[in-house]
Protein backbone atom coordinates (compact mmCIF):
# COMPACT_ATOMS: atom_id res chain seq x y z
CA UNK A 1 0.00 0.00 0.00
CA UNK A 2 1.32 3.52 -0.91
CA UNK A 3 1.99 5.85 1.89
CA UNK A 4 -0.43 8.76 2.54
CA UNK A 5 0.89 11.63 3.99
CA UNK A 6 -1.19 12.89 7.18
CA UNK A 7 -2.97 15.49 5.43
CA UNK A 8 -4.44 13.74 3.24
CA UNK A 9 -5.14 10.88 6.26
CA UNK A 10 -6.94 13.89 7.98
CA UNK A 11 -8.97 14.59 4.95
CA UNK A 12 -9.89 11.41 4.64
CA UNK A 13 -11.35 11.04 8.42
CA UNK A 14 -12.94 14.31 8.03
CA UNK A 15 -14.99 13.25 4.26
CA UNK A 16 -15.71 9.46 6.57
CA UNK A 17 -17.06 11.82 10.04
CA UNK A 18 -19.49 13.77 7.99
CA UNK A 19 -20.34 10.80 5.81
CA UNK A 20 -21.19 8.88 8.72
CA UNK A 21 -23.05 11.86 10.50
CA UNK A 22 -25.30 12.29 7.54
CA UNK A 23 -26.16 9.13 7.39
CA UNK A 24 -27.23 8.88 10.87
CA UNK A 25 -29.19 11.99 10.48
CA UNK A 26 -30.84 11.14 7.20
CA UNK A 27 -31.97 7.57 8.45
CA UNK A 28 -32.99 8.93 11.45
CA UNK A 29 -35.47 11.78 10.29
CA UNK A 30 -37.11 9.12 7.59
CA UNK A 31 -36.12 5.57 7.08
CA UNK A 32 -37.04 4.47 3.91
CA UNK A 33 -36.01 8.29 2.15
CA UNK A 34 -32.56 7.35 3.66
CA UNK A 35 -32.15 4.15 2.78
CA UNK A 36 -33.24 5.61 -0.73
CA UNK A 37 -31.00 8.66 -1.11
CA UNK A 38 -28.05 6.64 0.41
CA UNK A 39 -28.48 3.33 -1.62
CA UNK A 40 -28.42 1.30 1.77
CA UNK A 41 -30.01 -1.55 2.72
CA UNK A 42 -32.16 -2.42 5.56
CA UNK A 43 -29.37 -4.04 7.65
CA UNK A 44 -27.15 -1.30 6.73
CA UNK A 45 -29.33 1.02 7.90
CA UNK A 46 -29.89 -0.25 11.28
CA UNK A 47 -26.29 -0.51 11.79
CA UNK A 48 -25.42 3.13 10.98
CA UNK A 49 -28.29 4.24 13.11
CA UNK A 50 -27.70 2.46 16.12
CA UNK A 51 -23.50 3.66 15.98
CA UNK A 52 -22.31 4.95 18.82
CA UNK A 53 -20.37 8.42 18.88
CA UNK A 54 -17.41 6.74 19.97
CA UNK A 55 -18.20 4.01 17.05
CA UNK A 56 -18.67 6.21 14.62
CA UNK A 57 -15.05 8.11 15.62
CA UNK A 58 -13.17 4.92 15.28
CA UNK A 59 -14.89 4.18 11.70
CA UNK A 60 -14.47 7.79 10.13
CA UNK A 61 -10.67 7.36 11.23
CA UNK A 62 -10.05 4.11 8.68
CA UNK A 63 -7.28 5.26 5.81
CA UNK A 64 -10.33 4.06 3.47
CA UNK A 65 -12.95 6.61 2.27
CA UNK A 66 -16.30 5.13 3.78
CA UNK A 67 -18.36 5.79 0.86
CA UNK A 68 -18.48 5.29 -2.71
CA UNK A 69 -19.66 7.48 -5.87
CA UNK A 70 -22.85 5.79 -7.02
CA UNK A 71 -22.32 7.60 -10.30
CA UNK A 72 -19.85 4.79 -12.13
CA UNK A 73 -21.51 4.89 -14.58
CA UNK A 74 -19.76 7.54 -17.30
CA UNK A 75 -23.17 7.04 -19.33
CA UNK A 76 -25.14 7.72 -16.61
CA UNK A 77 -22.97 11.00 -15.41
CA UNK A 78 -22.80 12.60 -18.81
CA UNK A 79 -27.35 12.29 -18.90
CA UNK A 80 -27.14 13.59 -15.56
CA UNK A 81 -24.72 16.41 -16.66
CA UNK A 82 -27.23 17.77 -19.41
CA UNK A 83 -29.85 20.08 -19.19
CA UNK A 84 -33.12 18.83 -18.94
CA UNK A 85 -35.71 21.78 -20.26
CA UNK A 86 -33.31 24.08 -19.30
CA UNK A 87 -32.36 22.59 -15.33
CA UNK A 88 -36.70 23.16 -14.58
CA UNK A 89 -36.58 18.86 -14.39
CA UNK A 90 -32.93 18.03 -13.46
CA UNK A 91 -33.66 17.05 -9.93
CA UNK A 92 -36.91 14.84 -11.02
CA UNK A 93 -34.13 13.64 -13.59
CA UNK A 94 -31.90 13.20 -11.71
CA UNK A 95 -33.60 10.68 -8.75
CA UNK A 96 -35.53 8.85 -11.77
CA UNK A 97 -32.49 7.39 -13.52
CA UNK A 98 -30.41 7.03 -9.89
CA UNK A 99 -33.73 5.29 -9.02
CA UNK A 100 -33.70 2.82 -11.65
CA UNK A 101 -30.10 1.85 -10.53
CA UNK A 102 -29.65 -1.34 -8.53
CA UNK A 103 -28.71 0.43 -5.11
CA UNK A 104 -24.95 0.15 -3.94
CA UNK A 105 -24.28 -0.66 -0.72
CA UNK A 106 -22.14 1.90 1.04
């Protein structure tokens, strides 16, 4: 494994700590929109909710970023990149094509 310099370590915990905070949140103020927006599963979900600060400290801190750009899809990224009826639709757009993606979980 390549070394990472601690900046970039530090960057790295702070993208996983907000990641994981989100998450929390999200699942927390409505489930199934969570699960959705998130692409987790029900046993996923249930985990993340029920972390512990302290648990949720010592997972942002891995070397690994926690989650992973659902867009890998470069056909996928370039329709979402267009102008739909001049951005009045993109969101709509947007969470209909992400929606007809099998979900990825994070």
């Amino acid at each position: 494994m390549p070394t990472v310099d601690a900046s970039l370590l530090n960057d790295i915990r702070e993208v996983n700590l907000s990641y994981l905070l989100l998450a929390q949140r999200l699942l927390r103020e409505n489930l199934a929109a969570g699960m959705f927006r998130l692409g987790f599963d029900a046993d996923v979900a249930e985990t993340i909710i029920k972390l512990s600060p302290a648990q949720i400290i010592r997972l942002a801190s891995s070397s690994s970023v926690l989650c992973a750009f659902r867009l890998n899809d470069g056909e996928l990224l370039a329709t979402l990149t267009h102008d739909v009826l001049g951005g009045v639709l993109q969101q709509a757009h947007s969470t209909i094509l992400l929606s007809q993606r099998d979900t990825v979980v994070a």
